[in-house]
PDB file of N, CA and C in Angstrom:
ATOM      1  N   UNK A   1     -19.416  59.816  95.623  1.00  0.00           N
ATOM      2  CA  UNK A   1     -18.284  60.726  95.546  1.00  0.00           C
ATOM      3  C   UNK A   1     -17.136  60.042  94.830  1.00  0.00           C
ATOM      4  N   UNK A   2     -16.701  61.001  94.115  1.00  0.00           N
ATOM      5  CA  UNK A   2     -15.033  60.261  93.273  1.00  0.00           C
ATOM      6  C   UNK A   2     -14.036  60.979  94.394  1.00  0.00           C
ATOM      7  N   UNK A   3     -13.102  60.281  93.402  1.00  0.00           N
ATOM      8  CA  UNK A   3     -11.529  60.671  94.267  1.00  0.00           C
ATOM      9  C   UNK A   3     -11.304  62.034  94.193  1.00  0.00           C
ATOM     10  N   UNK A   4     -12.167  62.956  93.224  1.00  0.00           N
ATOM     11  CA  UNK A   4     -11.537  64.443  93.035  1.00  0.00           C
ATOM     12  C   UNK A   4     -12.814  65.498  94.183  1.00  0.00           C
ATOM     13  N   UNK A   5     -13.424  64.660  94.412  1.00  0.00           N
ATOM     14  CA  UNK A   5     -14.675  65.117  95.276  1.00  0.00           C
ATOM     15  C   UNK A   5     -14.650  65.085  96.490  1.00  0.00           C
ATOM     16  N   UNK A   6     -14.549  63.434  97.147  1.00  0.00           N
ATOM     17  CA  UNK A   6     -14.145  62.744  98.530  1.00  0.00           C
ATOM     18  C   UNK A   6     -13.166  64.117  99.256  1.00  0.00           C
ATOM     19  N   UNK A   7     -14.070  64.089 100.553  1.00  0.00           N
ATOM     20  CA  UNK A   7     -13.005  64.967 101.700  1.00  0.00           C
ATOM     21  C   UNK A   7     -11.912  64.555 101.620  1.00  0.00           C
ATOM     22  N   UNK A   8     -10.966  64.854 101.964  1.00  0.00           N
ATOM     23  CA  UNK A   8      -9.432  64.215 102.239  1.00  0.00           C
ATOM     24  C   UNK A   8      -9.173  63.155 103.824  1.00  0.00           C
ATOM     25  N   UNK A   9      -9.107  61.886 103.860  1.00  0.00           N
ATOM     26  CA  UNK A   9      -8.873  61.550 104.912  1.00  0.00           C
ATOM     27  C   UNK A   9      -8.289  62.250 106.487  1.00  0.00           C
ATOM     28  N   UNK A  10      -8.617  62.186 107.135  1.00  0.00           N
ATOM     29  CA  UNK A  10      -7.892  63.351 108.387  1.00  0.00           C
ATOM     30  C   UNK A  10      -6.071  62.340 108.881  1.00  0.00           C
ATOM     31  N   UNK A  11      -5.689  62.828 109.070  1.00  0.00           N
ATOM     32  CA  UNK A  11      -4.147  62.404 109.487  1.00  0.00           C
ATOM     33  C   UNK A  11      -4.862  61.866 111.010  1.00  0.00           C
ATOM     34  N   UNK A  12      -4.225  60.209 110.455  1.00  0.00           N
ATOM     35  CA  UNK A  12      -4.435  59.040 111.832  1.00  0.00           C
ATOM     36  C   UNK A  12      -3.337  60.521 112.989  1.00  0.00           C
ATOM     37  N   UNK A  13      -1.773  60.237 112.844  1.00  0.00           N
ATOM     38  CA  UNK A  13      -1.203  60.781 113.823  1.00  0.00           C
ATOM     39  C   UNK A  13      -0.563  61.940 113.286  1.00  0.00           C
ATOM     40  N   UNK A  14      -0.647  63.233 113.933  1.00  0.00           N
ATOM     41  CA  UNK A  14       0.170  64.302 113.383  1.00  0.00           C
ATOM     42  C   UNK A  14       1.625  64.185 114.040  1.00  0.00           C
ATOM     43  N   UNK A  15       3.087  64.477 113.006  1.00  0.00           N
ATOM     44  CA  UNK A  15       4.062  64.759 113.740  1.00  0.00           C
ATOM     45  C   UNK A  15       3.334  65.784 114.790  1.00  0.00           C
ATOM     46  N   UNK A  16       4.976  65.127 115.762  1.00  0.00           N
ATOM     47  CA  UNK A  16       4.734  66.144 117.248  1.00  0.00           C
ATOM     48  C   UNK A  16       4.991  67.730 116.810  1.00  0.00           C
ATOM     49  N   UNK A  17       6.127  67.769 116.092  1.00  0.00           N
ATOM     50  CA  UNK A  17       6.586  69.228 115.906  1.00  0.00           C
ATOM     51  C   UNK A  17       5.596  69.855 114.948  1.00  0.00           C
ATOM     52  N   UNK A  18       4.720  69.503 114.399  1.00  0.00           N
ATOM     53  CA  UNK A  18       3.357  70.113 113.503  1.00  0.00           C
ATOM     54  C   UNK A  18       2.338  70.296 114.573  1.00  0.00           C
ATOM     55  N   UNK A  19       2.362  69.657 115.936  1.00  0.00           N
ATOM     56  CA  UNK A  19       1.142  69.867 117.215  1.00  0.00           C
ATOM     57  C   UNK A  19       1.892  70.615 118.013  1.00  0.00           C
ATOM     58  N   UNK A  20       3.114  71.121 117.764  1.00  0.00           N
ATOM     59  CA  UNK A  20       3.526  71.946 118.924  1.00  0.00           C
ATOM     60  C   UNK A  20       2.931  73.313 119.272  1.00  0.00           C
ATOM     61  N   UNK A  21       2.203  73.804 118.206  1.00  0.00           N
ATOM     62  CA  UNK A  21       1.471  75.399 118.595  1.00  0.00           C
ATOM     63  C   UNK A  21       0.300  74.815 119.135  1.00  0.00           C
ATOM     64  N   UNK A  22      -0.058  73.596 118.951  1.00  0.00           N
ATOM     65  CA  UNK A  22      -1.843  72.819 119.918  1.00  0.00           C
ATOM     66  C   UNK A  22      -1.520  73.020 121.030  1.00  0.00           C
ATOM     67  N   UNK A  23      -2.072  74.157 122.064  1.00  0.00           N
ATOM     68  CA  UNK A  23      -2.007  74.470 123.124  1.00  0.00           C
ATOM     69  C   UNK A  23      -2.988  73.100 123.953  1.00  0.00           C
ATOM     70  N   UNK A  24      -3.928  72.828 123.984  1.00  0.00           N
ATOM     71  CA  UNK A  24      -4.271  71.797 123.673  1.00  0.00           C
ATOM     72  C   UNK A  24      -3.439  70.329 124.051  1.00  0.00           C
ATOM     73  N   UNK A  25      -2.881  70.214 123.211  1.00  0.00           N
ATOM     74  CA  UNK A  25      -2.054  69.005 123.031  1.00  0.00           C
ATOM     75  C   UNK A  25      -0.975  69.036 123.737  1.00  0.00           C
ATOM     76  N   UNK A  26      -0.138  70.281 124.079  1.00  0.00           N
ATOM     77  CA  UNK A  26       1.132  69.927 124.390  1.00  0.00           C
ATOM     78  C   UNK A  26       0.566  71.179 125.956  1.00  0.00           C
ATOM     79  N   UNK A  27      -0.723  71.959 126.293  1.00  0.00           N
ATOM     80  CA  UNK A  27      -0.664  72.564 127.785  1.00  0.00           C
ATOM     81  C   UNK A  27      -0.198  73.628 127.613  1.00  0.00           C
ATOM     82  N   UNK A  28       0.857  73.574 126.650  1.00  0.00           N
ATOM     83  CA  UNK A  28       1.783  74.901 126.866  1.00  0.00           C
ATOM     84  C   UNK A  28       1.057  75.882 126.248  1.00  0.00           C
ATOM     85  N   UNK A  29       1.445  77.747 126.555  1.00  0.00           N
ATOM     86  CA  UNK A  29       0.994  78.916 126.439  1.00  0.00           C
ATOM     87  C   UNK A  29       1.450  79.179 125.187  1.00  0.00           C
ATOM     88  N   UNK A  30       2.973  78.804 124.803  1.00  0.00           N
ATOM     89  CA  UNK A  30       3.993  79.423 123.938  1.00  0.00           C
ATOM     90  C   UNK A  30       3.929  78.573 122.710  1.00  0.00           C
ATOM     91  N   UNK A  31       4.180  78.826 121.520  1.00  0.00           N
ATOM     92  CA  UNK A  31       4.723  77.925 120.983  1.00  0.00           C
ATOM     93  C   UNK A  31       6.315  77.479 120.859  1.00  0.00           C
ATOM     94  N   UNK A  32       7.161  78.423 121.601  1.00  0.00           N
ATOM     95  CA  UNK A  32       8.199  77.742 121.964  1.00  0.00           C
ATOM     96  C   UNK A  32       7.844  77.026 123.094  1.00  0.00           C
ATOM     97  N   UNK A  33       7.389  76.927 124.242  1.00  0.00           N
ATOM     98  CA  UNK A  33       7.076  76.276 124.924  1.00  0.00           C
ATOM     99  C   UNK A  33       6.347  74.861 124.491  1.00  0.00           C
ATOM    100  N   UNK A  34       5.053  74.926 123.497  1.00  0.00           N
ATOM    101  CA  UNK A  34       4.892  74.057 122.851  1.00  0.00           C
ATOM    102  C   UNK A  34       5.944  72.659 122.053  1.00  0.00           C
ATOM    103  N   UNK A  35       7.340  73.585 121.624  1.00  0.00           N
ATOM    104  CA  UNK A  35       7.763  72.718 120.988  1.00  0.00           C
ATOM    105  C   UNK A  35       8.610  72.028 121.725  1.00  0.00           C
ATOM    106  N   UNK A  36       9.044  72.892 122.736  1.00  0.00           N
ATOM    107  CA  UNK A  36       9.832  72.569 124.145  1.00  0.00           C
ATOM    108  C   UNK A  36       8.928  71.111 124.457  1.00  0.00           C
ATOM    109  N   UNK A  37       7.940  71.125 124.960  1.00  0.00           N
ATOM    110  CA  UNK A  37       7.062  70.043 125.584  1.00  0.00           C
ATOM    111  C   UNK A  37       6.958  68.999 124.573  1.00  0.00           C
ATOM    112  N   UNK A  38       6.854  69.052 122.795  1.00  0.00           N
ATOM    113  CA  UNK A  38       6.512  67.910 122.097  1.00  0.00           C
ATOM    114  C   UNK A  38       7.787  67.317 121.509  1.00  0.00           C
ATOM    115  N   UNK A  39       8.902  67.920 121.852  1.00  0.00           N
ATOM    116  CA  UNK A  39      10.568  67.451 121.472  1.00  0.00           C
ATOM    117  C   UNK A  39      10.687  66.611 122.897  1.00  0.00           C
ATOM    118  N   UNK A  40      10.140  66.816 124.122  1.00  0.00           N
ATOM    119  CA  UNK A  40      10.434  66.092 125.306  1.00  0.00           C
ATOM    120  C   UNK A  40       9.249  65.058 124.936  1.00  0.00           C
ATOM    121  N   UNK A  41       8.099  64.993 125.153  1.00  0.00           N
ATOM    122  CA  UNK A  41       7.277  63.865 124.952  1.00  0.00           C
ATOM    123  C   UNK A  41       7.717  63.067 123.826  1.00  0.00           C
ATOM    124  N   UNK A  42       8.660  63.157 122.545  1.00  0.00           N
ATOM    125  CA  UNK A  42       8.863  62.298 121.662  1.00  0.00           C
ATOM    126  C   UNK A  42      10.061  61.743 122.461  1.00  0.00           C
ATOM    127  N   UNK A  43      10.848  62.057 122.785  1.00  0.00           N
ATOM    128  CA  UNK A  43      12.231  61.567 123.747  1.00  0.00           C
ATOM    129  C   UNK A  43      11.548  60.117 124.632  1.00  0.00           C
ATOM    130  N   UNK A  44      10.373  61.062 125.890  1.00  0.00           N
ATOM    131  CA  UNK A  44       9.825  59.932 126.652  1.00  0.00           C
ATOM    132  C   UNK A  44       8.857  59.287 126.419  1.00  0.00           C
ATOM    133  N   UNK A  45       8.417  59.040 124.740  1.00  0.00           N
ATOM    134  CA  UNK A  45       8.237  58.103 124.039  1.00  0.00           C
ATOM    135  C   UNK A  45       9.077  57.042 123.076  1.00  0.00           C
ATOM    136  N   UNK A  46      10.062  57.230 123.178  1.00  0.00           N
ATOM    137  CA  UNK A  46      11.010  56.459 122.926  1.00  0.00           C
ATOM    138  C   UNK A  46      12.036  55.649 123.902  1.00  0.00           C
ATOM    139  N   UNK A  47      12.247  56.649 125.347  1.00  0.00           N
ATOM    140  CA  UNK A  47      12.696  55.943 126.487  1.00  0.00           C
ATOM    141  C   UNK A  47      11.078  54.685 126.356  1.00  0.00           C
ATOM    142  N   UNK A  48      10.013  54.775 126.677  1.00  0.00           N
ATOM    143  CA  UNK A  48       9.118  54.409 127.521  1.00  0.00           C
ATOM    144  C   UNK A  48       9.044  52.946 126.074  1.00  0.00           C
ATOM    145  N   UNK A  49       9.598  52.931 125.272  1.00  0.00           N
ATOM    146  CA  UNK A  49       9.665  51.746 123.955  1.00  0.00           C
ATOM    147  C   UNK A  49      10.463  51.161 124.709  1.00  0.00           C
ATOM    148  N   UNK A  50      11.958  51.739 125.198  1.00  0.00           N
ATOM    149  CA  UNK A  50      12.749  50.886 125.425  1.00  0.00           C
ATOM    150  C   UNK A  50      13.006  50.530 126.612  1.00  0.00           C
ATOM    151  N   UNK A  51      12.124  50.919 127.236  1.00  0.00           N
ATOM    152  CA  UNK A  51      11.716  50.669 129.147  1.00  0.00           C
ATOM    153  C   UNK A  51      10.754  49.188 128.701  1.00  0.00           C
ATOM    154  N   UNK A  52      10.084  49.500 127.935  1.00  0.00           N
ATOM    155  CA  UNK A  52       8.928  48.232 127.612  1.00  0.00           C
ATOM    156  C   UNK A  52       9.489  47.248 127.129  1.00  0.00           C
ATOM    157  N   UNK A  53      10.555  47.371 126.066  1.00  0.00           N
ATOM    158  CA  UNK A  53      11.140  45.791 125.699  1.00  0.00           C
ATOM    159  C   UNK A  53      12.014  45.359 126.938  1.00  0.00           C
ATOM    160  N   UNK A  54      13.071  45.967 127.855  1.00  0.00           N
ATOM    161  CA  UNK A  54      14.051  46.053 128.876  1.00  0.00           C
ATOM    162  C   UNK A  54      12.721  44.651 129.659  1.00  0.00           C
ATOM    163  N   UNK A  55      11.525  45.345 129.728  1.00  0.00           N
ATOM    164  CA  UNK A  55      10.652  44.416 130.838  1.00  0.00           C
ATOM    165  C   UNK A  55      10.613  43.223 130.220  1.00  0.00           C
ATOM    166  N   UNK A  56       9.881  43.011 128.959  1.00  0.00           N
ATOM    167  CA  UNK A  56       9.504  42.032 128.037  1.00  0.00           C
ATOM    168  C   UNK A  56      11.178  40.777 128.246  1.00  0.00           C
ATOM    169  N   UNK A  57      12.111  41.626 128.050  1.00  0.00           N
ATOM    170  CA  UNK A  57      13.301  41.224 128.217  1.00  0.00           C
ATOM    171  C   UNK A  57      13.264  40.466 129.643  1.00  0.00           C
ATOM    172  N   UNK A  58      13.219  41.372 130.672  1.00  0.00           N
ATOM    173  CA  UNK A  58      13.390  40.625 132.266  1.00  0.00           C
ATOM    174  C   UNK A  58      11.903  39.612 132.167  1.00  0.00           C
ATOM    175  N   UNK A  59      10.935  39.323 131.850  1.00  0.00           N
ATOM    176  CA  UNK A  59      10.738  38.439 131.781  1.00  0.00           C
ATOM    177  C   UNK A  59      10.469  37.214 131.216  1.00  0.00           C
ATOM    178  N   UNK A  60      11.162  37.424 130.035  1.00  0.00           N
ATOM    179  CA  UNK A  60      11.595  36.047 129.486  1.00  0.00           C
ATOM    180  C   UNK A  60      13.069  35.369 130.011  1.00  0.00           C
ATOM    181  N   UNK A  61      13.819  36.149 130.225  1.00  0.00           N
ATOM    182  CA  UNK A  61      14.762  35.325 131.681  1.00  0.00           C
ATOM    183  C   UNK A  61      14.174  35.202 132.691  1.00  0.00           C
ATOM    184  N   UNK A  62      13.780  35.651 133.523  1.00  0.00           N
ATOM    185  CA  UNK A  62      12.897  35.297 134.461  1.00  0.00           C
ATOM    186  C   UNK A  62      12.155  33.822 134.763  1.00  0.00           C
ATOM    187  N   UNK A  63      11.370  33.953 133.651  1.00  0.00           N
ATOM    188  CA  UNK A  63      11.016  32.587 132.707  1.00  0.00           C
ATOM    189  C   UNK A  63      11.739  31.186 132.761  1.00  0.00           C
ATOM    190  N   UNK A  64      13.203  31.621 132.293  1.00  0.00           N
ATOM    191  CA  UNK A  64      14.276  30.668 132.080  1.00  0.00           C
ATOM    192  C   UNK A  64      14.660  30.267 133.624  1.00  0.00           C
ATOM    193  N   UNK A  65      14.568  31.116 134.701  1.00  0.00           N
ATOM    194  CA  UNK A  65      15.156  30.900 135.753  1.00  0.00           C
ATOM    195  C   UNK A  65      14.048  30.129 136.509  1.00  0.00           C
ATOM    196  N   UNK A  66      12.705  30.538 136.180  1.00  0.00           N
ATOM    197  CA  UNK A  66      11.901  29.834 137.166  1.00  0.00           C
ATOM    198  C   UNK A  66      11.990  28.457 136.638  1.00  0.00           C
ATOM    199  N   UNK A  67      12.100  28.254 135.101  1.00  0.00           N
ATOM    200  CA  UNK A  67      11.889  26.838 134.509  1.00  0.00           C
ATOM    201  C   UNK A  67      12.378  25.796 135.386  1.00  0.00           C
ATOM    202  N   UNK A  68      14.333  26.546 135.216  1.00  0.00           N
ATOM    203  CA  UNK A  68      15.217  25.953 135.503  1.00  0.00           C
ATOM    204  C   UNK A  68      15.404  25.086 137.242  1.00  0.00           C
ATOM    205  N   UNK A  69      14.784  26.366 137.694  1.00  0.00           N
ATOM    206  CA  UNK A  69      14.396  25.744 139.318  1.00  0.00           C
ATOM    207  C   UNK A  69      13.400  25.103 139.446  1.00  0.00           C
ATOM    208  N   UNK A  70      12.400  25.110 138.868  1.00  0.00           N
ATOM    209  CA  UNK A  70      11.122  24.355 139.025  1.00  0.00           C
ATOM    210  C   UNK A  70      11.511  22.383 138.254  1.00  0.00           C
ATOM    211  N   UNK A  71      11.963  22.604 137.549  1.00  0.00           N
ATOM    212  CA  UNK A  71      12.816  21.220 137.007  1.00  0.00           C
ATOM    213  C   UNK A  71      13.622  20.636 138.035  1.00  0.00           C
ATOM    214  N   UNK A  72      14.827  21.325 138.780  1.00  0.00           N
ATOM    215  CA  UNK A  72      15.576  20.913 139.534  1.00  0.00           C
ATOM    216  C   UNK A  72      15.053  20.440 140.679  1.00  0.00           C
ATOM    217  N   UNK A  73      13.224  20.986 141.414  1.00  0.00           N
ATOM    218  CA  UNK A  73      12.831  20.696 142.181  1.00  0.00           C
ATOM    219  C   UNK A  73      12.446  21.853 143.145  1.00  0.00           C
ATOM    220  N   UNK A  74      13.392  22.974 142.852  1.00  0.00           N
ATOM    221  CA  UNK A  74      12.800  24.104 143.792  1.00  0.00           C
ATOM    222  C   UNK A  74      11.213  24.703 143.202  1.00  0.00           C
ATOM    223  N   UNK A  75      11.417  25.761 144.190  1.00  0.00           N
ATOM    224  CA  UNK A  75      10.480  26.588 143.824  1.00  0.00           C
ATOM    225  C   UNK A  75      10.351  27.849 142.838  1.00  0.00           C
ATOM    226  N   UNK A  76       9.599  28.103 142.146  1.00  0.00           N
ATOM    227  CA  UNK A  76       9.157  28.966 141.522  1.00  0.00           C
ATOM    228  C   UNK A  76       9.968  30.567 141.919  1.00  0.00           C
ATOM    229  N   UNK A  77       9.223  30.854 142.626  1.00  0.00           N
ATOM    230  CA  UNK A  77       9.661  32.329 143.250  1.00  0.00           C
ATOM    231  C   UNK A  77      10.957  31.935 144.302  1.00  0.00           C
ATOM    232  N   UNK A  78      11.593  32.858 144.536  1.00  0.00           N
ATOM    233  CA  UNK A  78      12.931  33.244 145.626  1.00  0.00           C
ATOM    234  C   UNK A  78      13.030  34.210 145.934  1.00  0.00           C
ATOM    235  N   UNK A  79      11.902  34.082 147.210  1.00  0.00           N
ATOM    236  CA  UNK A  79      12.022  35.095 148.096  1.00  0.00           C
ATOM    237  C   UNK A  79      12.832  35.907 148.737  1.00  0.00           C
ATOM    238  N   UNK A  80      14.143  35.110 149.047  1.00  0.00           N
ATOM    239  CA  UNK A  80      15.488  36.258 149.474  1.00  0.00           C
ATOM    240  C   UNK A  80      15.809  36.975 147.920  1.00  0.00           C
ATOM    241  N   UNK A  81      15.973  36.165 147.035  1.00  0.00           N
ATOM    242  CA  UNK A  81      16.272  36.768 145.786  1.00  0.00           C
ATOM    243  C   UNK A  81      15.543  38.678 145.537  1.00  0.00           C
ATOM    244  N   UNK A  82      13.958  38.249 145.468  1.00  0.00           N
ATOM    245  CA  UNK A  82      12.831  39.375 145.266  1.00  0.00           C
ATOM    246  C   UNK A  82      13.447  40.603 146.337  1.00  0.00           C
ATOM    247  N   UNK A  83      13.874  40.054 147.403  1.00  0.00           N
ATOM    248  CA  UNK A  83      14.099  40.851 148.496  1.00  0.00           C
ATOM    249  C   UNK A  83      15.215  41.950 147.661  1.00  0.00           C
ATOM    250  N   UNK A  84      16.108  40.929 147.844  1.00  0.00           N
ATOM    251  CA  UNK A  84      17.694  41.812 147.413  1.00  0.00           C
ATOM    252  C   UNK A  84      17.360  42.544 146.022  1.00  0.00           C
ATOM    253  N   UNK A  85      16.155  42.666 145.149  1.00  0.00           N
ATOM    254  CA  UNK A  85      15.888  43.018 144.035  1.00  0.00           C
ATOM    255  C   UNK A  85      15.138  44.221 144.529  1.00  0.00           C
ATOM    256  N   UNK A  86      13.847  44.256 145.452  1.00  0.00           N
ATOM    257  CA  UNK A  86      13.579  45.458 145.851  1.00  0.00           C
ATOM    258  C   UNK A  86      13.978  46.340 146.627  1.00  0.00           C
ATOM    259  N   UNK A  87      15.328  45.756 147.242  1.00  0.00           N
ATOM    260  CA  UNK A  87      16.289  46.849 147.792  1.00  0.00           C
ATOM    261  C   UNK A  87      17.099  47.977 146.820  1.00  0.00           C
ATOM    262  N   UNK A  88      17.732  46.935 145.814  1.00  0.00           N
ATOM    263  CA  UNK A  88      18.479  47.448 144.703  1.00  0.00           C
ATOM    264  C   UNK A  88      17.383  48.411 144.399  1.00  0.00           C
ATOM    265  N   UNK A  89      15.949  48.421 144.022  1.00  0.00           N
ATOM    266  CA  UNK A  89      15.548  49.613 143.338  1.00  0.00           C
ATOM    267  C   UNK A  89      14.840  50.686 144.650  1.00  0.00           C
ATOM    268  N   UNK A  90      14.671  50.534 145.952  1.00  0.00           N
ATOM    269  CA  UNK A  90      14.703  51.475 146.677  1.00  0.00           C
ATOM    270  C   UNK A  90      15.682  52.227 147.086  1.00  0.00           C
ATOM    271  N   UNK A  91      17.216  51.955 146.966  1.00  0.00           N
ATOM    272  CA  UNK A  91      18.556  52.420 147.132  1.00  0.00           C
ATOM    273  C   UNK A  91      18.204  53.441 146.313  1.00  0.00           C
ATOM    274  N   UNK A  92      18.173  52.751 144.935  1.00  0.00           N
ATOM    275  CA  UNK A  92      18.237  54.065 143.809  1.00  0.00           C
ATOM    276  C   UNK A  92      17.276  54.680 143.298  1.00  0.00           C
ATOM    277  N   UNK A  93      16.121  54.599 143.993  1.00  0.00           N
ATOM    278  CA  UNK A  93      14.871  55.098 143.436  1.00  0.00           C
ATOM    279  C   UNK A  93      14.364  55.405 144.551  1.00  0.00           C
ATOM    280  N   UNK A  94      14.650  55.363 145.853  1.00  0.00           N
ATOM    281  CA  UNK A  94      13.712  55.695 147.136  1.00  0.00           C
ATOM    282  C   UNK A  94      12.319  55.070 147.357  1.00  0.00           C
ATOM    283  N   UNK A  95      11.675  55.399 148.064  1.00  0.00           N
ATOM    284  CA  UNK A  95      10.124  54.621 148.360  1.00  0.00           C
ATOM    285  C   UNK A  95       9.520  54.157 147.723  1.00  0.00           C
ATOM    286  N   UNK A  96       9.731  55.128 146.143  1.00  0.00           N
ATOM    287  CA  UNK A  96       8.366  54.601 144.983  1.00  0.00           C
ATOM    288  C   UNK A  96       9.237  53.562 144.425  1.00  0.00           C
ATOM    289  N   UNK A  97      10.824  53.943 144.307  1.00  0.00           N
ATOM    290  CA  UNK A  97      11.386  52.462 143.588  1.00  0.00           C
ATOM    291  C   UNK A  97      11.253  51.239 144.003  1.00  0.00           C
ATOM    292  N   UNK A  98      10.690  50.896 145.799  1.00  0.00           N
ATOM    293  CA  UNK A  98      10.365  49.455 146.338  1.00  0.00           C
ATOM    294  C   UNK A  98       8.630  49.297 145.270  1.00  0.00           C
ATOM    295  N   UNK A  99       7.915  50.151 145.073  1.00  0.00           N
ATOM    296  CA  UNK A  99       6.464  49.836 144.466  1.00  0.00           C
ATOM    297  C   UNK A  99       6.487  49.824 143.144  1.00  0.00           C
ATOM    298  N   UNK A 100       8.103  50.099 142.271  1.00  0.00           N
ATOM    299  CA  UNK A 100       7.981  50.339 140.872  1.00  0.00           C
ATOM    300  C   UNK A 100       8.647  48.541 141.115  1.00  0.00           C
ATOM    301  N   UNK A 101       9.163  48.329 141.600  1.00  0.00           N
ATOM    302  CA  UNK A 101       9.809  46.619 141.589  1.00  0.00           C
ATOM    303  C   UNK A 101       8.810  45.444 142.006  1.00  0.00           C
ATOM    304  N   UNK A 102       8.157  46.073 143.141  1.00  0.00           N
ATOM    305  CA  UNK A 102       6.878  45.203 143.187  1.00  0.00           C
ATOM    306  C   UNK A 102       5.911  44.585 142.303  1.00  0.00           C
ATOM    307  N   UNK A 103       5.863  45.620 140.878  1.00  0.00           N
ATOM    308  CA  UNK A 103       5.107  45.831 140.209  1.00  0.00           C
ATOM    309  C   UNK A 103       6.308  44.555 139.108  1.00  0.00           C
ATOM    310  N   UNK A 104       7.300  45.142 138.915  1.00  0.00           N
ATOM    311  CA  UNK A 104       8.018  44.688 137.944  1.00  0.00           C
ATOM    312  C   UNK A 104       8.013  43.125 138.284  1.00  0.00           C
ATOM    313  N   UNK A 105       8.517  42.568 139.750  1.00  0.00           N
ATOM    314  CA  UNK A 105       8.541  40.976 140.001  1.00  0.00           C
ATOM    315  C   UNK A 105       6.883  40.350 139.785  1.00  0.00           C
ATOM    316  N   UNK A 106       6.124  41.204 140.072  1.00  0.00           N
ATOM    317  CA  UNK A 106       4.862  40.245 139.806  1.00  0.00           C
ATOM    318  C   UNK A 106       4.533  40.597 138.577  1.00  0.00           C
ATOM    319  N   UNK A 107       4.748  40.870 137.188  1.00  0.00           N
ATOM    320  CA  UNK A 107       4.621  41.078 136.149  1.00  0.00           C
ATOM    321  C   UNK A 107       5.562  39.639 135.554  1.00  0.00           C
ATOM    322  N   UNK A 108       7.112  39.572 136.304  1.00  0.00           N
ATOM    323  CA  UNK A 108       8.167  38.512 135.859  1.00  0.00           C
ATOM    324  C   UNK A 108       7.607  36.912 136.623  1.00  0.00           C
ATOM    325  N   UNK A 109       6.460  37.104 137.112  1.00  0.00           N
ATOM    326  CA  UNK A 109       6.523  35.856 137.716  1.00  0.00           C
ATOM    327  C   UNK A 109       5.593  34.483 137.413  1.00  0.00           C
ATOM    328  N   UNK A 110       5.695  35.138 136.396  1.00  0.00           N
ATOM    329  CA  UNK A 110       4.850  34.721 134.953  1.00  0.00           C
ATOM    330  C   UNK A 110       4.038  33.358 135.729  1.00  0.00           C
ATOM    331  N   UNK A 111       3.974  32.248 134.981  1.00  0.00           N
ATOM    332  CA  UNK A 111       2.749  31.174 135.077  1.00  0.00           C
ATOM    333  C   UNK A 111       3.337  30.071 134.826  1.00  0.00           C
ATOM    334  N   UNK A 112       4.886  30.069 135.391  1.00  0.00           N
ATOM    335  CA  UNK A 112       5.550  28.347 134.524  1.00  0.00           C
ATOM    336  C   UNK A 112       5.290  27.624 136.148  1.00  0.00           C
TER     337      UNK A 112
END
């Protein structure tokens, strides 16, 4: 096959607002509803970028803090510390925010 013959490659990713009538893709009945749903999923794909570096972020300080104590002679983890950290996110997040922090300190508690 030549280049004037060859199928046309298929599109790796379609914009969202070109999948918004994919009932399919976006659940919805409508295609206003559709576009309703793929203008919000591009939003909480862009929060969920900058939720992911925010972590990447907490644990490379994290990092710095365990270094810093582990040099001086303490320990690694600080347990009253973790504490007062999964309070802060059950205050403001309720029940699931103590299991979304759980998740977050043993992700930060890296391997130094």
């Amino acid at each position: 096959m030549n280049a004037t013959t060859a199928p046309a490659a298929p599109a790796v990713h379609q914009r969202a607002h070109e999948r918004a009538a994919d009932a399919e893709w976006t659940g919805a009945r409508t295609d206003d509803a559709g576009r309703v749903v793929s203008g919000a999923r591009e939003r909480i794909d862009a929060l969920d970028d900058r939720i992911i570096g925010l972590i990447q972020e907490r644990m490379a300080v994290s990092a710095v803090i365990q270094e810093a104590r582990i040099a001086s002679g303490g320990r690694r983890v600080n347990l009253a510390r973790e504490t007062e950290v999964l309070a802060h996110y059950r205050d403001a997040l309720g029940r699931r925010g103590t299991s979304l922090a759980m998740t977050m300190l043993e992700m930060c508690r890296g391997t130094v």
